[in-house]
Protein backbone atom coordinates (compact mmCIF):
# COMPACT_ATOMS: atom_id res chain seq x y z
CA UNK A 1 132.32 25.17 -76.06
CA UNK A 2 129.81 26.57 -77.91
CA UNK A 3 131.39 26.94 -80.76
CA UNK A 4 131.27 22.86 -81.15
CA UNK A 5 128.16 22.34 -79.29
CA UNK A 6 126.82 24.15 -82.58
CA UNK A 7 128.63 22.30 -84.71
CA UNK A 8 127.68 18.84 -83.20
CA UNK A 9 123.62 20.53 -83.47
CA UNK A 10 124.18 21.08 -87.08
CA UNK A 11 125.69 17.93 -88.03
CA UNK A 12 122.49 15.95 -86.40
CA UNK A 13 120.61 18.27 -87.62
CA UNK A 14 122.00 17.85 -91.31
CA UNK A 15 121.79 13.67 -90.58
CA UNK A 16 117.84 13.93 -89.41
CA UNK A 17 117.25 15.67 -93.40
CA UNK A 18 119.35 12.75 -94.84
CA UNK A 19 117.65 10.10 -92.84
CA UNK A 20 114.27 11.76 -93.75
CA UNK A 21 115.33 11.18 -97.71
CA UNK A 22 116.67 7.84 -97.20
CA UNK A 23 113.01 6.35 -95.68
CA UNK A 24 111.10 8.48 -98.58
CA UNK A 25 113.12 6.44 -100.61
CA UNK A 26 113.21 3.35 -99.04
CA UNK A 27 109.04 3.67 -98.80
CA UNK A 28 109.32 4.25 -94.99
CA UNK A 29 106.89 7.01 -95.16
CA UNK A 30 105.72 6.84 -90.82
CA UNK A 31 110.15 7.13 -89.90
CA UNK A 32 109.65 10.10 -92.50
CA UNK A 33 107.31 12.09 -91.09
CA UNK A 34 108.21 10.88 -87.87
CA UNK A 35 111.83 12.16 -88.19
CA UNK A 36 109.91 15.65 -89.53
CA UNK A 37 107.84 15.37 -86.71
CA UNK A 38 111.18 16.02 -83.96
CA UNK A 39 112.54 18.50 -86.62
CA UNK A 40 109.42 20.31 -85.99
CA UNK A 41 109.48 19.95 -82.10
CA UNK A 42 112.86 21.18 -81.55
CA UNK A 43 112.38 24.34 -83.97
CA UNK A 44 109.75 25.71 -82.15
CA UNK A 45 111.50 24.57 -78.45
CA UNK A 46 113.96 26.79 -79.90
CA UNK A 47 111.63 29.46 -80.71
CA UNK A 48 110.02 29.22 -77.54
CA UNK A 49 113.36 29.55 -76.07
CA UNK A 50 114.89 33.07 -77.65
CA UNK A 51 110.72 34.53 -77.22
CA UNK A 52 111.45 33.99 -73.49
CA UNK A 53 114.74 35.56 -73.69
CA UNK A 54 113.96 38.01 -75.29
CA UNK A 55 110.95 38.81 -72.85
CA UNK A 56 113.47 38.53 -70.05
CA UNK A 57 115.64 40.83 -71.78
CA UNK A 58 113.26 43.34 -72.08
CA UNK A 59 111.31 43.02 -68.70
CA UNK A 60 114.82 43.78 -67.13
CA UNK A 61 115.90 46.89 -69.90
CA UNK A 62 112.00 47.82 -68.95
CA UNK A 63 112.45 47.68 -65.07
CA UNK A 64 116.02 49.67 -64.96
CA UNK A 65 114.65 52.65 -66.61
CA UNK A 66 111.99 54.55 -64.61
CA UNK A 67 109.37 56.71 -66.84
CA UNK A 68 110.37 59.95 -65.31
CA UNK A 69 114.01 59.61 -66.39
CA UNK A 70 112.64 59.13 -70.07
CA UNK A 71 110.52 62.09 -70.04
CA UNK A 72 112.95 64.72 -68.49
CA UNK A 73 116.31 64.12 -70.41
């Protein structure tokens, strides 16, 4: 499943970089930036998504370990 789910992300995502060449070539400069405008929404949803998994990841590593079991192996 995730396999195509990434597949199906990358072919939109490779259609949104056409689409943004077609209207700078077609003079349809506000669909341009527009269309650059979502790329640049979902890359940093994404980013904000793996920072907070990656602070849940480490707020549980952090809370199974306790500080005396560090010190005393």
């Amino acid at each position: 499943m995730k396999k195509i789910l990434s597949r199906i992300a990358m072919m939109l995502l490779l259609f949104i970089f056409v689409a943004i060449v077609v209207c700078f070539y077609l003079n349809q400069f506000m669909y341009a930036y527009g269309l650059i405008l979502v790329l640049f929404i979902v890359f940093a949803g994404i980013g904000q998504l793996s920072k907070l998994k990656n602070d849940e990841y480490m707020y549980h590593k952090l809370s199974r370990t306790d500080e005396y079991e560090d010190y005393t192996r």
